[in-house]
PDB file of N, CA and C in Angstrom:
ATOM      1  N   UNK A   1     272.154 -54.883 -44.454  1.00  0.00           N
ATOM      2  CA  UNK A   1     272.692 -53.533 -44.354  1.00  0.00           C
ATOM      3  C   UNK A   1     271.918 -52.769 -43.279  1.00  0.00           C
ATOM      4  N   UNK A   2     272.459 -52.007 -42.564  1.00  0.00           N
ATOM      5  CA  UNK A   2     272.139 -51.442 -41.437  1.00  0.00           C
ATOM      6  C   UNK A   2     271.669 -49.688 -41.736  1.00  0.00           C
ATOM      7  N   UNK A   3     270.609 -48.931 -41.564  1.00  0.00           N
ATOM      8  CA  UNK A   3     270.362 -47.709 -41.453  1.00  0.00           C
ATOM      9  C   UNK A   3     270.896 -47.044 -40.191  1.00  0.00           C
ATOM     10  N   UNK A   4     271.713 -45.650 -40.372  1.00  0.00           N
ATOM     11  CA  UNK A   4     271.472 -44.647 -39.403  1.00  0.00           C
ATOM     12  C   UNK A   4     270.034 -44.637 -38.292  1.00  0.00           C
ATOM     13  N   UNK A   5     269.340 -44.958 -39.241  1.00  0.00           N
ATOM     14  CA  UNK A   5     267.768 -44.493 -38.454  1.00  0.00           C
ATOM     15  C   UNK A   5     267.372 -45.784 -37.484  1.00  0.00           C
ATOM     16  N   UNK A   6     267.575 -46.448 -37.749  1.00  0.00           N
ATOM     17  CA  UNK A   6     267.397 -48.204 -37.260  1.00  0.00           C
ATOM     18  C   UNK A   6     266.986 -48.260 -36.238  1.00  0.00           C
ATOM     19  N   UNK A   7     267.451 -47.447 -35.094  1.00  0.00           N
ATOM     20  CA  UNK A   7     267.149 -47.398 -33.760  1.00  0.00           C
ATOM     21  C   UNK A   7     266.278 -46.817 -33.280  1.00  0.00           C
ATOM     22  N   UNK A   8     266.062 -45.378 -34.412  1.00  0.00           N
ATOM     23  CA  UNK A   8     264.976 -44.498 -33.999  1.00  0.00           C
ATOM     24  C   UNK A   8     264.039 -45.249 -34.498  1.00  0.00           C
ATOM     25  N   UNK A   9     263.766 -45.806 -35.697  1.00  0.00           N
ATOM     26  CA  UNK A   9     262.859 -46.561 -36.379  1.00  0.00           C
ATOM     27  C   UNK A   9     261.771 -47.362 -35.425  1.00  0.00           C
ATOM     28  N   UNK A  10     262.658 -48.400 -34.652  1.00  0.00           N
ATOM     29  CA  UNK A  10     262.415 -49.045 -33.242  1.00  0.00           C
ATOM     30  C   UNK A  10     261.499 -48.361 -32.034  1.00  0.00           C
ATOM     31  N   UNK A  11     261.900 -47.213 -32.015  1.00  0.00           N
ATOM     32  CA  UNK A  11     261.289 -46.935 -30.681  1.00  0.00           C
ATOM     33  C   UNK A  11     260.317 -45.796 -31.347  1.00  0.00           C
ATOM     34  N   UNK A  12     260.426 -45.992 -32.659  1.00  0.00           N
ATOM     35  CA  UNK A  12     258.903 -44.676 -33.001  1.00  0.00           C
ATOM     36  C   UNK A  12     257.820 -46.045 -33.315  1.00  0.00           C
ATOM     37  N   UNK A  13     258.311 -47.059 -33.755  1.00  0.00           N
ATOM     38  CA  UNK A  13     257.217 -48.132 -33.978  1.00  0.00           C
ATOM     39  C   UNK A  13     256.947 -48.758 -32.402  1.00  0.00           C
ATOM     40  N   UNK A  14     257.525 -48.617 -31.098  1.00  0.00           N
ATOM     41  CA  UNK A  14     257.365 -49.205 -30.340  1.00  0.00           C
ATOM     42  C   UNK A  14     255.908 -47.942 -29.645  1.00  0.00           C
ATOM     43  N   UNK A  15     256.150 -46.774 -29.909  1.00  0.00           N
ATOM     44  CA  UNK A  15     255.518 -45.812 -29.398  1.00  0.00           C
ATOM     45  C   UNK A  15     254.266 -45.566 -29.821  1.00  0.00           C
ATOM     46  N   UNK A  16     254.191 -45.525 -31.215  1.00  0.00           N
ATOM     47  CA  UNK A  16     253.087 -46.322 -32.353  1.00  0.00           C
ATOM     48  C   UNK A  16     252.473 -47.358 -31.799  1.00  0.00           C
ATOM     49  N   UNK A  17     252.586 -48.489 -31.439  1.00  0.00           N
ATOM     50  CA  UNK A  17     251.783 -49.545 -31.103  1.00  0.00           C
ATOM     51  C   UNK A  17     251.278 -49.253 -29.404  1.00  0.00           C
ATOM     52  N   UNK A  18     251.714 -48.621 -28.909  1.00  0.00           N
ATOM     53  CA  UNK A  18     251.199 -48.277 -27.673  1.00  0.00           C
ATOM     54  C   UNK A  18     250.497 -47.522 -27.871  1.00  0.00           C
ATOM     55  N   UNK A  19     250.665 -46.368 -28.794  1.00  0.00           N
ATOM     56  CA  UNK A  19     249.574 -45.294 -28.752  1.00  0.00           C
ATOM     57  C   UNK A  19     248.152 -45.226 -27.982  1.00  0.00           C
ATOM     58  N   UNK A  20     247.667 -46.263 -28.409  1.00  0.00           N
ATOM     59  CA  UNK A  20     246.196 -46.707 -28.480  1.00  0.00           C
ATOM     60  C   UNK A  20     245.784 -46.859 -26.848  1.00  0.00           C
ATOM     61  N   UNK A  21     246.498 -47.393 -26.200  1.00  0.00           N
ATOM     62  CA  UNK A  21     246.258 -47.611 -24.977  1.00  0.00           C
ATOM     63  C   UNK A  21     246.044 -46.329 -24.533  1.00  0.00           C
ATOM     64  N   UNK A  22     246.119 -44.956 -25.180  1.00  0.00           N
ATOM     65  CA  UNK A  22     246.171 -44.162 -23.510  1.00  0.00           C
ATOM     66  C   UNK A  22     244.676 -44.181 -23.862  1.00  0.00           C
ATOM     67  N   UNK A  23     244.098 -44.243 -24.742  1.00  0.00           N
ATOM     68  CA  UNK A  23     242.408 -43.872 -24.657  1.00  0.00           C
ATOM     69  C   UNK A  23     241.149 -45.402 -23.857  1.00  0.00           C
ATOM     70  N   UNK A  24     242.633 -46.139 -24.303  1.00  0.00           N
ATOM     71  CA  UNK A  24     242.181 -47.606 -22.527  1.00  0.00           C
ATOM     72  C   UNK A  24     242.592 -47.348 -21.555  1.00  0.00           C
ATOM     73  N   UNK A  25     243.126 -46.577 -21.191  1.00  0.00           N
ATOM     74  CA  UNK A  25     243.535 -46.568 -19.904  1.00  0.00           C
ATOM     75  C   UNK A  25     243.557 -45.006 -19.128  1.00  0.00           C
ATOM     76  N   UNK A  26     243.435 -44.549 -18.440  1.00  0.00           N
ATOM     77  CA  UNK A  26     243.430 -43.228 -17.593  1.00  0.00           C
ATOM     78  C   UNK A  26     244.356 -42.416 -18.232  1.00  0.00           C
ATOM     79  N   UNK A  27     244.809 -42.443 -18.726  1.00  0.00           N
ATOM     80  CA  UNK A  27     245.946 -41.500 -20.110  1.00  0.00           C
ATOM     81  C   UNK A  27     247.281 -41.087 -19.600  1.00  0.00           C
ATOM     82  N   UNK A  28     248.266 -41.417 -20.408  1.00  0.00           N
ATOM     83  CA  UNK A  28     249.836 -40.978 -19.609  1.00  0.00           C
ATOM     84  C   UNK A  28     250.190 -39.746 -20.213  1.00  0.00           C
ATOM     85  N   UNK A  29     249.816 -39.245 -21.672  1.00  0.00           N
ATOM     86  CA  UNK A  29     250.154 -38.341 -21.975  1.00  0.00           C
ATOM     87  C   UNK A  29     249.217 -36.656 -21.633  1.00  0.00           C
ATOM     88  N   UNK A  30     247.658 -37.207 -21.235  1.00  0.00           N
ATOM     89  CA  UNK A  30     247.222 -36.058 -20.950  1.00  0.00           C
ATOM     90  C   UNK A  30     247.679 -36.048 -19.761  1.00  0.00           C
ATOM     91  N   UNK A  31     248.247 -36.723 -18.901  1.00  0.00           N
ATOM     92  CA  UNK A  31     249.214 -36.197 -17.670  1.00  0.00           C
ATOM     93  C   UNK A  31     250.546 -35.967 -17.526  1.00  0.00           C
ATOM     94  N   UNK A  32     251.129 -35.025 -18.224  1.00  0.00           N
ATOM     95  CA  UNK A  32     252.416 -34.679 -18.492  1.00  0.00           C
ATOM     96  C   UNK A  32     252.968 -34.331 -17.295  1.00  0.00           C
ATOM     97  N   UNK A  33     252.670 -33.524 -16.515  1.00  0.00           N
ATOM     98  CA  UNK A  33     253.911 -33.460 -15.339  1.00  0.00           C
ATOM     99  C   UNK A  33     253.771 -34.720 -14.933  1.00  0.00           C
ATOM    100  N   UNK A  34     252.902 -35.884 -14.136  1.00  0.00           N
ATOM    101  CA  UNK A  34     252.924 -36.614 -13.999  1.00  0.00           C
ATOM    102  C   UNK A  34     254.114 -37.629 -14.380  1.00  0.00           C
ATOM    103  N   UNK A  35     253.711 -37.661 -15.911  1.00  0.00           N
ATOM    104  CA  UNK A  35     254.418 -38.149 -16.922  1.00  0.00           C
ATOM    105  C   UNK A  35     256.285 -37.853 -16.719  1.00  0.00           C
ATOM    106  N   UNK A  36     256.415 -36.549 -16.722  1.00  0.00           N
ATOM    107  CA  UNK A  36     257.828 -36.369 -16.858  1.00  0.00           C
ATOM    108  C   UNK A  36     258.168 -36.890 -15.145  1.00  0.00           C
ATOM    109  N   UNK A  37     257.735 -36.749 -14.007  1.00  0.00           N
ATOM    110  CA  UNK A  37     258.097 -37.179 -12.569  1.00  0.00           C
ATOM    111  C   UNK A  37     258.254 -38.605 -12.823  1.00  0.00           C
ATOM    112  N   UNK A  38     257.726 -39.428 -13.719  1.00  0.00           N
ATOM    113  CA  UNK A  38     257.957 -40.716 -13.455  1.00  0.00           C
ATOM    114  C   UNK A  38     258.812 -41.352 -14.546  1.00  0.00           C
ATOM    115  N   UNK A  39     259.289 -40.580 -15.565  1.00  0.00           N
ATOM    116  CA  UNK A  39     260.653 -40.486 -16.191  1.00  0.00           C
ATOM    117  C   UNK A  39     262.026 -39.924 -15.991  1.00  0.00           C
ATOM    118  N   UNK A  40     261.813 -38.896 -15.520  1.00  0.00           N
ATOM    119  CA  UNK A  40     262.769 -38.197 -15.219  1.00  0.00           C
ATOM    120  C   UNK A  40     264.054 -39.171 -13.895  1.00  0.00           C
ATOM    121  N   UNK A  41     263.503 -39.724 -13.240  1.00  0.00           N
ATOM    122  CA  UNK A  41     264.451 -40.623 -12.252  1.00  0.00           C
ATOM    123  C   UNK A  41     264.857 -41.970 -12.833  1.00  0.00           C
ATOM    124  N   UNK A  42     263.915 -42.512 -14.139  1.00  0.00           N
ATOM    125  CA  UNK A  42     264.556 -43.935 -14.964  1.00  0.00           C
ATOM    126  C   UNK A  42     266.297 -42.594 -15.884  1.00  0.00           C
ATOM    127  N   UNK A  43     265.552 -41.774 -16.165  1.00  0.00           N
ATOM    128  CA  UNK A  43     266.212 -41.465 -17.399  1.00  0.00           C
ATOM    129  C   UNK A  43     267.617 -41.165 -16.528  1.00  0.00           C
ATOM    130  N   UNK A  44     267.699 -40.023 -15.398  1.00  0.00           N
ATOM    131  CA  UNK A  44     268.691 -39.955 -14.776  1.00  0.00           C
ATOM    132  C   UNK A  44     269.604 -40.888 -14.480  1.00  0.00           C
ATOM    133  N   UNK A  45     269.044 -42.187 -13.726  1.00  0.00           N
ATOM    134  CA  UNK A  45     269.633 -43.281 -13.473  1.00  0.00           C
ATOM    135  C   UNK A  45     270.719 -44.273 -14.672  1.00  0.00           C
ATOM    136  N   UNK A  46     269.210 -44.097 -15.557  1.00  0.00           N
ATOM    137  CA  UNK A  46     270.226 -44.967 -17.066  1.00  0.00           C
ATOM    138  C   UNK A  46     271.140 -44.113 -17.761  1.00  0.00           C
ATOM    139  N   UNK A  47     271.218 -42.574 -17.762  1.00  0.00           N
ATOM    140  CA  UNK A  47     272.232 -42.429 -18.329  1.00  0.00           C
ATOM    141  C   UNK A  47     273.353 -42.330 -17.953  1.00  0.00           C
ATOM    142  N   UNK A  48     273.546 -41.940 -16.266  1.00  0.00           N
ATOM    143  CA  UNK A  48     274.832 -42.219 -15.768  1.00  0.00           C
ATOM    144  C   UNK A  48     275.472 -43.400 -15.995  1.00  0.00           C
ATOM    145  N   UNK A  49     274.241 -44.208 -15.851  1.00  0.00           N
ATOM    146  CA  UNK A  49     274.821 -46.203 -15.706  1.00  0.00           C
ATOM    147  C   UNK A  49     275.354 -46.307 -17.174  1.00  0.00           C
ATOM    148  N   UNK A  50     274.767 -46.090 -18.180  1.00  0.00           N
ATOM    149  CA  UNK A  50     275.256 -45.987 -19.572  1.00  0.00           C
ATOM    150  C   UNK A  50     276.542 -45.262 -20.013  1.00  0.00           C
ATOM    151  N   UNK A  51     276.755 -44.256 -19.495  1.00  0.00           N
ATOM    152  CA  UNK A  51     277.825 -43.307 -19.866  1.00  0.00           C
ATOM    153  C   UNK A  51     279.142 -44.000 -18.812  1.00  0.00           C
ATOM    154  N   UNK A  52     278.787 -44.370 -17.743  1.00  0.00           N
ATOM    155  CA  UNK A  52     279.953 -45.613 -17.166  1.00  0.00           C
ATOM    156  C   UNK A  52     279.973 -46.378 -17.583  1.00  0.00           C
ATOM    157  N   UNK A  53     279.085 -47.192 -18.127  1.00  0.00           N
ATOM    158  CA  UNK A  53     279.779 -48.290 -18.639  1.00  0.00           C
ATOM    159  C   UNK A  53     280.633 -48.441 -20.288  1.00  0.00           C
ATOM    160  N   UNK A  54     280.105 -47.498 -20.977  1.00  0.00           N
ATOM    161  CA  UNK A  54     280.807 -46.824 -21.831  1.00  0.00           C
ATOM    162  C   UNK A  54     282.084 -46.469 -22.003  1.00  0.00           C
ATOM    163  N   UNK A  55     282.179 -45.776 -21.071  1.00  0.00           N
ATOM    164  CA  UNK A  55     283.558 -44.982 -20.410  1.00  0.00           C
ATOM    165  C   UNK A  55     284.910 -46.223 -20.175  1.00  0.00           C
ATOM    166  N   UNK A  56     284.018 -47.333 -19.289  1.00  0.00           N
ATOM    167  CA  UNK A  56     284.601 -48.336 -18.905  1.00  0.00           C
ATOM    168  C   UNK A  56     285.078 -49.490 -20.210  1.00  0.00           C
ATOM    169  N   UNK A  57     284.195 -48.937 -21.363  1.00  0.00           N
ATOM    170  CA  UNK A  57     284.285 -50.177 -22.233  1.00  0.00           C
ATOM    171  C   UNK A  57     283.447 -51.477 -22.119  1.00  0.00           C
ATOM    172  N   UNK A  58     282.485 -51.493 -21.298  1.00  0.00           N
ATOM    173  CA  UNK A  58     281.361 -52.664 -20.779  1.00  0.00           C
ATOM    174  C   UNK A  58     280.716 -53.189 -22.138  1.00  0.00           C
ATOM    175  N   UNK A  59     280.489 -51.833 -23.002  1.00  0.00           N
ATOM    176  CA  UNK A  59     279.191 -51.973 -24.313  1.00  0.00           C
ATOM    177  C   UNK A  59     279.311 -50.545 -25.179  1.00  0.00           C
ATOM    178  N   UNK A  60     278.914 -50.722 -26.397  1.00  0.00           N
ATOM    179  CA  UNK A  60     278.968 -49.648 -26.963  1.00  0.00           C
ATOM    180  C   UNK A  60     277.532 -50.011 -28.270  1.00  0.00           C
ATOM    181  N   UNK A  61     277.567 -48.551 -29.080  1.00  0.00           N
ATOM    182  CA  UNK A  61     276.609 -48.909 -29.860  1.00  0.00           C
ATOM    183  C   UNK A  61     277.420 -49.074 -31.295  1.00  0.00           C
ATOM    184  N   UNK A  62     276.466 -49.794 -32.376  1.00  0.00           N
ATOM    185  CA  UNK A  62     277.290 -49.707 -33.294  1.00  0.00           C
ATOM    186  C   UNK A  62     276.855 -48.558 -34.315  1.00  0.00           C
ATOM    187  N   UNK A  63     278.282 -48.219 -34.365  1.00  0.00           N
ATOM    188  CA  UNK A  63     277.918 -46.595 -35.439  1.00  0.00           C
ATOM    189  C   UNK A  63     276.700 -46.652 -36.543  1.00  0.00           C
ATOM    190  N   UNK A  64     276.649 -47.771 -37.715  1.00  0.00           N
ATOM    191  CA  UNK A  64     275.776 -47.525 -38.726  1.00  0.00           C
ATOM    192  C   UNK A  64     274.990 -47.881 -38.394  1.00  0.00           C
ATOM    193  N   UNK A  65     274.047 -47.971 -37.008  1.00  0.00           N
ATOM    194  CA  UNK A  65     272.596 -48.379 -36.578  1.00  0.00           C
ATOM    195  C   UNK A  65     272.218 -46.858 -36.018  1.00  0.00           C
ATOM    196  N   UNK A  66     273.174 -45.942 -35.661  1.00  0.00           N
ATOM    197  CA  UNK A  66     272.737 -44.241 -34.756  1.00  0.00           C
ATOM    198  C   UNK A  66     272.932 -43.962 -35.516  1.00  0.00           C
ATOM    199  N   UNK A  67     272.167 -42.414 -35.491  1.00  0.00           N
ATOM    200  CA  UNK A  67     272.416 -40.865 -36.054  1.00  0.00           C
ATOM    201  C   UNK A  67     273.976 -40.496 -35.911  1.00  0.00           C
ATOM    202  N   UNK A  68     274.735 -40.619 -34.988  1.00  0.00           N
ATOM    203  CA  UNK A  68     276.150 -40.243 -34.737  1.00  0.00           C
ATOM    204  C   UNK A  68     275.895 -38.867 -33.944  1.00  0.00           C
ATOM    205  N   UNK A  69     274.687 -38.439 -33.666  1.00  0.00           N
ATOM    206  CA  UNK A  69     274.709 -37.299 -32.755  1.00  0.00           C
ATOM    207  C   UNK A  69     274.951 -37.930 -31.281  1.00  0.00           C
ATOM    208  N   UNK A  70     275.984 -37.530 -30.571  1.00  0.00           N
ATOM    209  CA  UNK A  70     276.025 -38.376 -29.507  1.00  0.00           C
ATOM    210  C   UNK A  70     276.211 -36.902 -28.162  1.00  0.00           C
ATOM    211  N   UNK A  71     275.395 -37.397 -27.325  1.00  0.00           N
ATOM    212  CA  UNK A  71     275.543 -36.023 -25.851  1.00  0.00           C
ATOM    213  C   UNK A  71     276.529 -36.334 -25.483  1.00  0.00           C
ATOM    214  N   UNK A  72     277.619 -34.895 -24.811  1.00  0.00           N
ATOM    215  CA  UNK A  72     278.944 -35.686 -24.149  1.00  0.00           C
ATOM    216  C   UNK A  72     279.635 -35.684 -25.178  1.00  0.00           C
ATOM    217  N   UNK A  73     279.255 -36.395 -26.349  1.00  0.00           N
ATOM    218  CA  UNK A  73     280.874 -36.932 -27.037  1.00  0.00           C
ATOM    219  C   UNK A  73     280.378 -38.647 -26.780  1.00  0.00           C
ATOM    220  N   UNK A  74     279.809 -39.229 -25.858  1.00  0.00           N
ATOM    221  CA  UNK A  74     279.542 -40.449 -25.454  1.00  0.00           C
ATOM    222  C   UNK A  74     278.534 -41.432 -25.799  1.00  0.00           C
ATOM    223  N   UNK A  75     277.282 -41.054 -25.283  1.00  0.00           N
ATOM    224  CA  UNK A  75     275.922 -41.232 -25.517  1.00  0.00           C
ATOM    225  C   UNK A  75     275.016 -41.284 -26.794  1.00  0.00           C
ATOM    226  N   UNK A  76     275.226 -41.968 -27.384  1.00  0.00           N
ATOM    227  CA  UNK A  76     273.854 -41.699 -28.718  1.00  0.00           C
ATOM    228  C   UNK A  76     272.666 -40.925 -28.213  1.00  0.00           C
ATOM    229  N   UNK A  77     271.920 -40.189 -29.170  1.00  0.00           N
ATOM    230  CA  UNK A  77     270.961 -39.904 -28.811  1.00  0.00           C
ATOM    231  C   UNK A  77     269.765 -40.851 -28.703  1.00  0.00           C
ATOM    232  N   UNK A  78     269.997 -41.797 -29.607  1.00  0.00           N
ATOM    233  CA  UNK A  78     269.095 -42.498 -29.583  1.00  0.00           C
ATOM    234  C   UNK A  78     268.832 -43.597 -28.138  1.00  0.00           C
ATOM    235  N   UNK A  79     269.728 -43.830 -27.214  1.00  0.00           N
ATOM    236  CA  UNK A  79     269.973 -44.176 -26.216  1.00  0.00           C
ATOM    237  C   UNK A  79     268.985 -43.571 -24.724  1.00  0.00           C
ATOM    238  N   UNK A  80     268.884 -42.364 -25.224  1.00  0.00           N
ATOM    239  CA  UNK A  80     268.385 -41.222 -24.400  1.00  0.00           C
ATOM    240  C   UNK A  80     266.883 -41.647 -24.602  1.00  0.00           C
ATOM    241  N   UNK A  81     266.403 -41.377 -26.042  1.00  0.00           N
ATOM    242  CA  UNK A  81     265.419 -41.468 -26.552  1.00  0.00           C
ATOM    243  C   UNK A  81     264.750 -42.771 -25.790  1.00  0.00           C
ATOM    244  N   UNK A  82     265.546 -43.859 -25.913  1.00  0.00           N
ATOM    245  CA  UNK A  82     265.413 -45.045 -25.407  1.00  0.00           C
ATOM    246  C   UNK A  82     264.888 -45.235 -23.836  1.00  0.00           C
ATOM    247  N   UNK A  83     265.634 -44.355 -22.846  1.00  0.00           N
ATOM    248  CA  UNK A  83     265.202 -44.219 -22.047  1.00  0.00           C
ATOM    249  C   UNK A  83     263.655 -43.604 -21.344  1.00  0.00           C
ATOM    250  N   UNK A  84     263.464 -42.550 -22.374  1.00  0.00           N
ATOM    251  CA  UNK A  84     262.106 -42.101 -22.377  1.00  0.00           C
ATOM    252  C   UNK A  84     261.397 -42.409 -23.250  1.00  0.00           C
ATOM    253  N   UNK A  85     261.276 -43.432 -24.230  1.00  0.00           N
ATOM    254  CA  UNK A  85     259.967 -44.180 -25.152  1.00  0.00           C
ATOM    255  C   UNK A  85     259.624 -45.121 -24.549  1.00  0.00           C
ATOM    256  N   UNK A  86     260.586 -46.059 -24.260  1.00  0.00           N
ATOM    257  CA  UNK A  86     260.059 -47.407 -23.338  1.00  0.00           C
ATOM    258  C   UNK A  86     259.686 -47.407 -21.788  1.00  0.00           C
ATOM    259  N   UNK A  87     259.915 -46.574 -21.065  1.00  0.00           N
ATOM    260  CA  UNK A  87     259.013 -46.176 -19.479  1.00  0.00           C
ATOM    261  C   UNK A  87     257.481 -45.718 -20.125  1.00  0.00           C
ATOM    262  N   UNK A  88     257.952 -44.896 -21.558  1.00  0.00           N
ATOM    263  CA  UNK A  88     256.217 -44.135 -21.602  1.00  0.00           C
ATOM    264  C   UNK A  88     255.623 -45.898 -22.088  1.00  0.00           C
ATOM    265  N   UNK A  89     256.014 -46.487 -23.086  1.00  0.00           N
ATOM    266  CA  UNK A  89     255.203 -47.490 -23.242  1.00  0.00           C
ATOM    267  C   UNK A  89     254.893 -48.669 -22.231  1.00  0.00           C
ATOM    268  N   UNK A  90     255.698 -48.752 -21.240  1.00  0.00           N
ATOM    269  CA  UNK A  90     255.453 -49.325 -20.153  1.00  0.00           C
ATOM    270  C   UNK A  90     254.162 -48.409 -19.589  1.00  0.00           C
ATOM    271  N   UNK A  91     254.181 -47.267 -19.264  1.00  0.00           N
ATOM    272  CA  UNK A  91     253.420 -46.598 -18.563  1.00  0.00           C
ATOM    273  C   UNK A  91     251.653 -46.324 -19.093  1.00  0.00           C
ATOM    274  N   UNK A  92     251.882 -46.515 -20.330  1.00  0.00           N
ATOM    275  CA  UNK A  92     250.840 -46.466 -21.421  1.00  0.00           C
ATOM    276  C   UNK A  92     250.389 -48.129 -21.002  1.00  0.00           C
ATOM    277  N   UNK A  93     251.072 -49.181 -20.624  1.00  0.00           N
ATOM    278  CA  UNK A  93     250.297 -50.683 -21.220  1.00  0.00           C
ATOM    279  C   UNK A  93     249.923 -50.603 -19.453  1.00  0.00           C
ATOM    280  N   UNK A  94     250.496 -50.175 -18.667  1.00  0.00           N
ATOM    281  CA  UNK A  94     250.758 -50.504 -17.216  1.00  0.00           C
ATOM    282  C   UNK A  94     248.796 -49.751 -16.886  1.00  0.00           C
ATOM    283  N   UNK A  95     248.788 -48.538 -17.421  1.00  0.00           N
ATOM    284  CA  UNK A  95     247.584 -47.591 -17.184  1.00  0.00           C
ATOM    285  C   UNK A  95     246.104 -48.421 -17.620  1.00  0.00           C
ATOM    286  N   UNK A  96     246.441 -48.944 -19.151  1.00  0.00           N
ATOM    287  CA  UNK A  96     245.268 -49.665 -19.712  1.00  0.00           C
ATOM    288  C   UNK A  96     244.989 -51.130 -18.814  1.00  0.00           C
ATOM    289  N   UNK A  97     245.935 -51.501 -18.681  1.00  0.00           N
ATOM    290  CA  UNK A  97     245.406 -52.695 -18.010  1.00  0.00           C
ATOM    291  C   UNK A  97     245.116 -52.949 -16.417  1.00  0.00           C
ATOM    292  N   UNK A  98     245.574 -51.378 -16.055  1.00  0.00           N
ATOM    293  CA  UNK A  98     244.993 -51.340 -14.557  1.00  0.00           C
ATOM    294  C   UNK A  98     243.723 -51.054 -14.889  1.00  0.00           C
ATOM    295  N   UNK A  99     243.452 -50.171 -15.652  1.00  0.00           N
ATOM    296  CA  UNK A  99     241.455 -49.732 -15.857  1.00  0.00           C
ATOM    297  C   UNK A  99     240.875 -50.809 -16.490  1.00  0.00           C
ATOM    298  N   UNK A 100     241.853 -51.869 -17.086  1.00  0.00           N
ATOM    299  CA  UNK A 100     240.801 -52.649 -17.953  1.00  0.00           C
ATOM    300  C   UNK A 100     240.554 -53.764 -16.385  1.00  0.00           C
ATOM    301  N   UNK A 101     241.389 -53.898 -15.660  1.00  0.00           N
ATOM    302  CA  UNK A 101     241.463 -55.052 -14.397  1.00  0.00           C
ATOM    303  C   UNK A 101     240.175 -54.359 -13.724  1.00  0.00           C
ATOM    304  N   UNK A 102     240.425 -52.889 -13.109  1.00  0.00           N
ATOM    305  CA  UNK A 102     239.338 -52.688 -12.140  1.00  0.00           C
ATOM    306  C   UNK A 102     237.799 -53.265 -12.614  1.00  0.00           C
ATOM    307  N   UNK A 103     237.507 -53.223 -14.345  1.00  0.00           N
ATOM    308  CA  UNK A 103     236.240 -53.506 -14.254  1.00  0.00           C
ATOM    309  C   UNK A 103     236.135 -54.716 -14.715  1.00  0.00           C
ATOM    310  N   UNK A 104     237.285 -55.721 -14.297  1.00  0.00           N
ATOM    311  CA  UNK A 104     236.941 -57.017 -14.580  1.00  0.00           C
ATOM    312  C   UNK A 104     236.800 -57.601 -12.910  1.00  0.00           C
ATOM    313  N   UNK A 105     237.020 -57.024 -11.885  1.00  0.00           N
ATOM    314  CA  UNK A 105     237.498 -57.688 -10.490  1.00  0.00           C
ATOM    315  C   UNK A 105     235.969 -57.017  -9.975  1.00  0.00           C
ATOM    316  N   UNK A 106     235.441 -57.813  -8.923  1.00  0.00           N
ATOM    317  CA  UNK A 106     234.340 -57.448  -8.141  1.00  0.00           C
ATOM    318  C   UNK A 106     234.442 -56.190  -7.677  1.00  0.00           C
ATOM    319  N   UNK A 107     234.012 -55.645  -7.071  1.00  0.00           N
ATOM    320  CA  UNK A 107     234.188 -54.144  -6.231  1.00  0.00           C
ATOM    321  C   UNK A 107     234.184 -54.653  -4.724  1.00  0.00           C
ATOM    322  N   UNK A 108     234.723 -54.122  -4.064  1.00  0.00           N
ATOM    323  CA  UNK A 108     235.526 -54.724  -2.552  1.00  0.00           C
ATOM    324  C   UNK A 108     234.417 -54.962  -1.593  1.00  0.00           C
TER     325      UNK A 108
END
């Protein structure tokens, strides 16, 4: 059986397990403008591409896994969400393991 929440569930446990990294790594969240400049052009990009292919019939979500709040009429929210949890956790593992590399590599 499938929850409404299912999806959000997903990307709050995906956000959860990253957490930890920003205090390994140079931090993504104490740099918020930062932060939003290097989301803001994934998120733009995927939701047009999403809402066309939608439109088109390419893919859809299935109702009893979303909230049913959808932007547009189209879009789940959770879709959106999607777009900005997984760049931050990319950006969170991407940060720790550049600081954890610099002090494993010689100095130039």
């Amino acid at each position: 059986m499938r929850s409404q929440y299912e999806y959000l569930a997903v990307l709050g446990v995906c956000l959860l397990i990253t957490m930890p990294l920003e205090w390994m790594g140079r931090g993504v969240y104490r740099r918020g403008n930062e932060l939003v400049r290097a989301v803001t052009p994934v998120l733009a990009v995927l939701v047009v591409w999403d809402v066309v292919a939608i439109m088109r019939g390419h893919w859809s979500f299935h109702p009893e896994a979303t909230t049913g709040v959808e932007i547009g009429g189209v879009l789940p929210i959770e879709e959106v969400l999607f777009f900005v949890a997984i760049p931050i956790c990319a950006l969170l593992t991407y940060e720790a393991v550049r600081e954890r590399s610099e002090r494993w590599l010689p100095n130039g």
